[in-house]
Protein backbone atom coordinates (compact mmCIF):
# COMPACT_ATOMS: atom_id res chain seq x y z
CA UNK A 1 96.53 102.59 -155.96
CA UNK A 2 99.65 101.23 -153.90
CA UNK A 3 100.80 97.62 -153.74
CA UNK A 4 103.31 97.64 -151.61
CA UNK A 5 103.42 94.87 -149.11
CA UNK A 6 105.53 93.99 -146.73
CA UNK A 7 106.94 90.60 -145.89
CA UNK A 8 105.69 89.16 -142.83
CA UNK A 9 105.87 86.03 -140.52
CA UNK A 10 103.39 84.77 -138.31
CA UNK A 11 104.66 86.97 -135.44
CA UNK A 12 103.59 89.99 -137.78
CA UNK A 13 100.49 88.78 -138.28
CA UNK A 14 99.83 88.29 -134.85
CA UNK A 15 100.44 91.37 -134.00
CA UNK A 16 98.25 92.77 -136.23
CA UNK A 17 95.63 90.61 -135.03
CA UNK A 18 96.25 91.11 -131.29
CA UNK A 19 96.52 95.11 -132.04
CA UNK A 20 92.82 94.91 -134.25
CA UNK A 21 91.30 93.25 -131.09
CA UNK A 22 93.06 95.72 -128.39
CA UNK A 23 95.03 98.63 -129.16
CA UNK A 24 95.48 100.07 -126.13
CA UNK A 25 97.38 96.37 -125.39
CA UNK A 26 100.91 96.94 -123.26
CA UNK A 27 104.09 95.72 -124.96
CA UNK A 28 104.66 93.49 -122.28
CA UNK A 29 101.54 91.81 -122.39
CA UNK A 30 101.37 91.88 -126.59
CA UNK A 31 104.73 90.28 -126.18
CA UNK A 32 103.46 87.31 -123.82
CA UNK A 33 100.36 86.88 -126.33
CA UNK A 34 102.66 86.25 -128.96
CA UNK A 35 105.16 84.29 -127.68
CA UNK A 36 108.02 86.88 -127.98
CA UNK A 37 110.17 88.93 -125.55
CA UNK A 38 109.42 93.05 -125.08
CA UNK A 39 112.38 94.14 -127.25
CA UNK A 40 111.78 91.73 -130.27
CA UNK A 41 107.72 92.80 -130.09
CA UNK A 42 108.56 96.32 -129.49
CA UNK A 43 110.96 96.30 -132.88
CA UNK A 44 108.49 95.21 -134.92
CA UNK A 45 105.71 97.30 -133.70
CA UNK A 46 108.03 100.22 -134.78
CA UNK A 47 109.00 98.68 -137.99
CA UNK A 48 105.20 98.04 -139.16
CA UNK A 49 104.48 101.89 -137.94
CA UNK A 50 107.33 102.82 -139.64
CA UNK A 51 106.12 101.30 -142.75
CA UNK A 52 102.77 101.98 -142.99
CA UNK A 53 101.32 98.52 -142.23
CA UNK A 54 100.44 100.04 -138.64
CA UNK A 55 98.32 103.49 -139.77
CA UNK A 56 97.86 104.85 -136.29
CA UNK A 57 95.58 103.81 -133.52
CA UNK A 58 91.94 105.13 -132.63
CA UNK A 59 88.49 104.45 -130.09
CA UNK A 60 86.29 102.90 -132.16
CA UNK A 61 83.28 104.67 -131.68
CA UNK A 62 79.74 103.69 -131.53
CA UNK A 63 77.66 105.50 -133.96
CA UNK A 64 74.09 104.56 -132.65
CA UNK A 65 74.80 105.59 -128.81
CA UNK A 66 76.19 108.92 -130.41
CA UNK A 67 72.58 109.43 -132.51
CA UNK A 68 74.22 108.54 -136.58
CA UNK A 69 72.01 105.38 -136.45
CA UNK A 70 70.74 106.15 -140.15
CA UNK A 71 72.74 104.68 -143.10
CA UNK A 72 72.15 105.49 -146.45
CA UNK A 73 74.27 104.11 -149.71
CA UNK A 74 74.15 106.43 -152.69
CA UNK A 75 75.40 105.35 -156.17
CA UNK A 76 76.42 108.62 -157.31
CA UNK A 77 76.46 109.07 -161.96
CA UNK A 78 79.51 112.47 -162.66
CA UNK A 79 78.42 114.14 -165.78
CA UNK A 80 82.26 112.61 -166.99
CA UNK A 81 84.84 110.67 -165.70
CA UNK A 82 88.24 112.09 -167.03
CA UNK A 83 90.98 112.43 -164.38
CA UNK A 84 90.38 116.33 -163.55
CA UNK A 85 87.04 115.11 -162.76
CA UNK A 86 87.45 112.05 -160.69
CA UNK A 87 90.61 114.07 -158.83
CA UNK A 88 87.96 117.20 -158.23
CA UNK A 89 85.14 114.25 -156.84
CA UNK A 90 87.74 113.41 -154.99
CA UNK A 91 88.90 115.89 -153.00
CA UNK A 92 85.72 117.31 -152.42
CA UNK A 93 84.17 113.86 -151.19
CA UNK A 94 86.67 113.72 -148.46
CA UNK A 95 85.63 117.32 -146.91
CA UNK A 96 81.95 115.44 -146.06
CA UNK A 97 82.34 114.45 -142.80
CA UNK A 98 78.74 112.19 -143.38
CA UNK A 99 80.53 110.70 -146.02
CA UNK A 100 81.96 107.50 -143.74
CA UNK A 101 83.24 105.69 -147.28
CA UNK A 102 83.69 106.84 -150.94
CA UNK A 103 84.20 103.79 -153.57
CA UNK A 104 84.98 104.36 -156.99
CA UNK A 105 83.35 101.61 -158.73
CA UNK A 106 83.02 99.29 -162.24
CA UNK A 107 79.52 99.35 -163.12
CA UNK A 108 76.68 101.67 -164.50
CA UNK A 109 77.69 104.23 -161.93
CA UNK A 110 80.90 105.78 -161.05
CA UNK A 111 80.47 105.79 -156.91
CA UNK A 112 79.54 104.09 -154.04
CA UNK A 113 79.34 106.54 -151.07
CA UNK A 114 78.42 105.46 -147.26
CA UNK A 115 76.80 108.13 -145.91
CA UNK A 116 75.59 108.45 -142.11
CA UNK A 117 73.28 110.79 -140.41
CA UNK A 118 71.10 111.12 -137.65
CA UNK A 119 67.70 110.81 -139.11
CA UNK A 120 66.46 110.70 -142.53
CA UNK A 121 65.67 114.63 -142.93
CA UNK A 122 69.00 115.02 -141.49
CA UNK A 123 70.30 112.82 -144.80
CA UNK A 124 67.73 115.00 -147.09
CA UNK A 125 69.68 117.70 -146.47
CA UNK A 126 73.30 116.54 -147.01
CA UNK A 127 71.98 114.93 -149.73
CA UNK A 128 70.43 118.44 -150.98
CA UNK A 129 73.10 120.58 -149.89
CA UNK A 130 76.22 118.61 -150.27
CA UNK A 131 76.32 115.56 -151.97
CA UNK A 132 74.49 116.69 -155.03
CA UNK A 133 76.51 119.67 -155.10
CA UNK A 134 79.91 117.77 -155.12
CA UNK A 135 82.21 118.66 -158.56
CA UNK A 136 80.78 117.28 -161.97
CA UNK A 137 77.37 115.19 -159.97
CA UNK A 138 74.66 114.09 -162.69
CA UNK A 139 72.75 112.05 -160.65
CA UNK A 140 71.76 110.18 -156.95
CA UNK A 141 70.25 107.23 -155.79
CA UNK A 142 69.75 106.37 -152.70
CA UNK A 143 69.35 102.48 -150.76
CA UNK A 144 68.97 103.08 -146.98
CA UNK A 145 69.93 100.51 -144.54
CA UNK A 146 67.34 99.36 -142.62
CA UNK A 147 69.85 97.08 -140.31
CA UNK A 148 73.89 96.69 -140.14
CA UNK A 149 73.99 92.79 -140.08
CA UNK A 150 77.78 92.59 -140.22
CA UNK A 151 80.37 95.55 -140.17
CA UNK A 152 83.88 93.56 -139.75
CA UNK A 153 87.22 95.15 -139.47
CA UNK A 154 90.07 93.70 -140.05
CA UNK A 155 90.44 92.12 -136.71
CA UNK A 156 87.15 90.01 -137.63
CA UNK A 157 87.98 88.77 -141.08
């Protein structure tokens, strides 16, 4: 886990917040939202990129209109939890593309995974086929969502 944070002001942060609401905003017009000139703006745009505060930009894409309206959370038990296991869980949780989130969590169970698909037989099988096959996998259960209430980014916190 990483902890490095970078100092920022309030023209940072407002920014980042302009940027979470519309990426696709011009310089010049980010610029006149915050209250600086283009250059100044345009410097710390880079910087934060540079850094790693600013991880790239991307449509955010609505699953329902594209047919992934079914949400299921599984709290996934491994058989054991020493590093080469966690490490192999892993890397083989990020090759899921239904996987949306993976959480390693404190509690009775080791995982909380985010899992969309388009239908519930549609889950049954990556469910089946590749989250129960995953690298050291004792056990499953699954809560499906029935409604997305609130799903904020960071833009909306």
């Amino acid at each position: 886990m990483q902890n490095d944070q970078m100092a920022m002001d309030r023209y940072d942060r407002a920014i980042l917040d302009v940027l979470a609401r519309d990426g696709r905003i011009s310089i010049t017009d980010l610029a006149q939202e915050i209250g600086l000139s283009k250059s100044p703006t345009q410097a710390r745009l880079r910087r934060m990129e540079k850094d790693g505060v600013i991880k790239g930009y991307r449509a955010m894409l609505d699953p329902i209109r594209l047919g992934l309206d079914h949400v299921a959370f599984v709290e996934v038990k491994l058989s054991e939890t020493r590093e080469k296991a966690l490490q192999a869980f892993n890397a083989a949780v990020r090759e899921v593309p239904e996987i949306e989130q993976a959480h390693m969590i404190a509690s009775h169970f080791d995982y909380l995974l985010k899992v969309r698909t388009a239908s519930m037989s549609a889950y049954r099988i990556v469910l089946g086929e590749k989250i129960s096959t995953l690298p050291y996998v004792a056990s499953t259960s699954t809560y499906v969502a029935m409604q997305a209430v609130k799903e904020a980014g960071l833009a909306e916190m």
